[in-house]
C-alpha atoms as a PDB file:
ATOM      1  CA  UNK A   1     110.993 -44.456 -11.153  1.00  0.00           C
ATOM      2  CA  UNK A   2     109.975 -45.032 -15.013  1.00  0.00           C
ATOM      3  CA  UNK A   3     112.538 -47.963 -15.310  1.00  0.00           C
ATOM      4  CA  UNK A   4     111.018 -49.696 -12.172  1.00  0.00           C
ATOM      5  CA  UNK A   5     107.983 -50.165 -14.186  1.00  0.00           C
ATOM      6  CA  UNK A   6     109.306 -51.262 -17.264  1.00  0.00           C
ATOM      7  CA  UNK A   7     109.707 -54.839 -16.845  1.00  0.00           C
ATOM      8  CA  UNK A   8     106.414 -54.984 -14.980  1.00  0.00           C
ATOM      9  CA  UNK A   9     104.913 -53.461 -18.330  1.00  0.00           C
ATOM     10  CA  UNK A  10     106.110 -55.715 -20.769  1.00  0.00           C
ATOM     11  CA  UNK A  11     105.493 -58.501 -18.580  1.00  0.00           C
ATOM     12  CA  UNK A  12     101.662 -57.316 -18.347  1.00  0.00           C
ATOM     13  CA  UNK A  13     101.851 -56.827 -21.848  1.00  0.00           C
ATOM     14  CA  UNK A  14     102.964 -60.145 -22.664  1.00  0.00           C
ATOM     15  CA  UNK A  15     100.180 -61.281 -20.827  1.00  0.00           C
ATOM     16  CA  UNK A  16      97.475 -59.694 -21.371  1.00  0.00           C
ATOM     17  CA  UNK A  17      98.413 -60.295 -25.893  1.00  0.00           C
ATOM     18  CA  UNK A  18      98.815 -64.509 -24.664  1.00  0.00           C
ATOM     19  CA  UNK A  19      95.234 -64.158 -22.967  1.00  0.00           C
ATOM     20  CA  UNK A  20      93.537 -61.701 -25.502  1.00  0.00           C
ATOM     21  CA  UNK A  21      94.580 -64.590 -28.238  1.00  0.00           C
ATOM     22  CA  UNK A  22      92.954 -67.360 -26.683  1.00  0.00           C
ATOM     23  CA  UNK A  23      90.317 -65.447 -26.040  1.00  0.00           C
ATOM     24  CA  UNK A  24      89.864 -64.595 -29.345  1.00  0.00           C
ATOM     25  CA  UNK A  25      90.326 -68.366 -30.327  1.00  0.00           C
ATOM     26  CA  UNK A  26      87.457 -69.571 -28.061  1.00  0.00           C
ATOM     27  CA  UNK A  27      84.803 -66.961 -29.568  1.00  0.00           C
ATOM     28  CA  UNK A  28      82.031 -68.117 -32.226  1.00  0.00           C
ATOM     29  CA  UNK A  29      82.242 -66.865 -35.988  1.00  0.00           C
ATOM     30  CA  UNK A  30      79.405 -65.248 -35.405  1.00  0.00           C
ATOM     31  CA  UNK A  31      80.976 -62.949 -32.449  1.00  0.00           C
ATOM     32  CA  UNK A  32      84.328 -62.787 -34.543  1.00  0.00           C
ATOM     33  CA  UNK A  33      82.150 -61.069 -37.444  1.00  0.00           C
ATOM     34  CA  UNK A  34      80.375 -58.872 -35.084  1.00  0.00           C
ATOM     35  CA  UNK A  35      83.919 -57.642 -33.698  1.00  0.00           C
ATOM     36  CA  UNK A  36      85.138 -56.923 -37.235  1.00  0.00           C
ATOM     37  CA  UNK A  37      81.557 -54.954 -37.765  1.00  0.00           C
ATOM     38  CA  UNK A  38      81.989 -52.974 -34.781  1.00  0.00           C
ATOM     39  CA  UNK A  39      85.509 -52.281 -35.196  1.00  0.00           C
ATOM     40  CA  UNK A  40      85.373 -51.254 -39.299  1.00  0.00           C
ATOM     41  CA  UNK A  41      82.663 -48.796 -37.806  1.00  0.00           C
ATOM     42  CA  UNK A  42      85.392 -47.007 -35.156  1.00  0.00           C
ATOM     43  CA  UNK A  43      84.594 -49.103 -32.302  1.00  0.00           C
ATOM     44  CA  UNK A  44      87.938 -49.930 -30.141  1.00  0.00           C
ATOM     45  CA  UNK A  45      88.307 -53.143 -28.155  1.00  0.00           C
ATOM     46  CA  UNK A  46      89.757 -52.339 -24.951  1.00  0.00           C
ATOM     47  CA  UNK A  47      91.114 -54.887 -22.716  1.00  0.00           C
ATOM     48  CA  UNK A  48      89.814 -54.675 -18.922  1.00  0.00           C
ATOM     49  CA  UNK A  49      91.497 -56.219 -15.598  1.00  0.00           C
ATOM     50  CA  UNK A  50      89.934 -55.668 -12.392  1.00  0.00           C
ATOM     51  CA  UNK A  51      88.827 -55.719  -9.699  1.00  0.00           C
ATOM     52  CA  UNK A  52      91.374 -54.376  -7.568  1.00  0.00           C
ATOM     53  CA  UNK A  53      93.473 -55.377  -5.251  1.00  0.00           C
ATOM     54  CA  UNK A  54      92.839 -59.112  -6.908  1.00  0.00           C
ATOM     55  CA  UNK A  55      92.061 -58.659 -10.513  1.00  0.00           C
ATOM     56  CA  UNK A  56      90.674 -61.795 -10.694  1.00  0.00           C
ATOM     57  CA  UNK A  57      88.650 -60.538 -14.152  1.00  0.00           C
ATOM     58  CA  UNK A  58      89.734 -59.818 -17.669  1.00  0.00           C
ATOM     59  CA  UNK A  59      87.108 -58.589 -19.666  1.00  0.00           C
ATOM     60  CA  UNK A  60      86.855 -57.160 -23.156  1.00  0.00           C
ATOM     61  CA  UNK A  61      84.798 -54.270 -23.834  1.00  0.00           C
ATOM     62  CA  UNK A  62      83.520 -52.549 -27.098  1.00  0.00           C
ATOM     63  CA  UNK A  63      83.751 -48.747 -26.778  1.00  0.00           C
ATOM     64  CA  UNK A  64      81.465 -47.358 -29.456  1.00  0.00           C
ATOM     65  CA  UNK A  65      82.321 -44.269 -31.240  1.00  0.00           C
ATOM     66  CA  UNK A  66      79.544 -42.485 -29.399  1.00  0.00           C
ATOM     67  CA  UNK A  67      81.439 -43.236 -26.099  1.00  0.00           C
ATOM     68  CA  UNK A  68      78.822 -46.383 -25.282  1.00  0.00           C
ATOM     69  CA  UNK A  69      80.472 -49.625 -24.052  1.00  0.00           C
ATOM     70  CA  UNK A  70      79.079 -53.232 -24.343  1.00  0.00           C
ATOM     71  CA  UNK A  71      80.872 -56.445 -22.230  1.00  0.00           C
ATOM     72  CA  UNK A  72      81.926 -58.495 -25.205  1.00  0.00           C
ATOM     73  CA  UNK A  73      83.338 -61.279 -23.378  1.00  0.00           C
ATOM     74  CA  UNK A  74      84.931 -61.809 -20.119  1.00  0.00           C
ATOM     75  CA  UNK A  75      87.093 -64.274 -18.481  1.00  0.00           C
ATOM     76  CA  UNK A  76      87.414 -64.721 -14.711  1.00  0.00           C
ATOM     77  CA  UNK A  77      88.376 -67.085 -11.762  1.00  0.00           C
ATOM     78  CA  UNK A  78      87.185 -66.860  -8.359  1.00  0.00           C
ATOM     79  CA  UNK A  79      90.606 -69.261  -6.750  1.00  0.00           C
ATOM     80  CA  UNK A  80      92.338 -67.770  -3.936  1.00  0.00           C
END
């Protein structure tokens, strides 16, 4: 069963790095520098898709150390 989700991984994986860089691309300075604060502190970025069934939503989501999470930026489409 592992090997039936192996291609479906990497293909998620490709994915999600091509959207997570031109995410990253579109962000202001300002939001970049905040990022490399939060992250030099032991914050993680985590990458979000949802809602399901249509996961029409990719968001990205600062998880503190603490365990508090902030919306850092999101990216959605509401097409059928």
């Amino acid at each position: 069963m592992t090997s039936d989700f192996t291609e479906d991984f990497k293909t998620l994986h490709a994915a999600a790095l091509t959207l997570s860089t031109k995410m990253l691309a579109a962000q202001h300075p300002d939001q970049l520098d905040f990022l490399e604060h939060c992250t030099k502190a032991g914050a993680k970025l985590l990458i979000q898709i949802g809602p399901l069934p249509d996961c029409r939503r990719v968001e990205w989501v600062i998880l503190e150390r603490e365990g508090n999470r902030s919306l850092f930026a999101s990216l959605g489409t509401t097409s059928d």
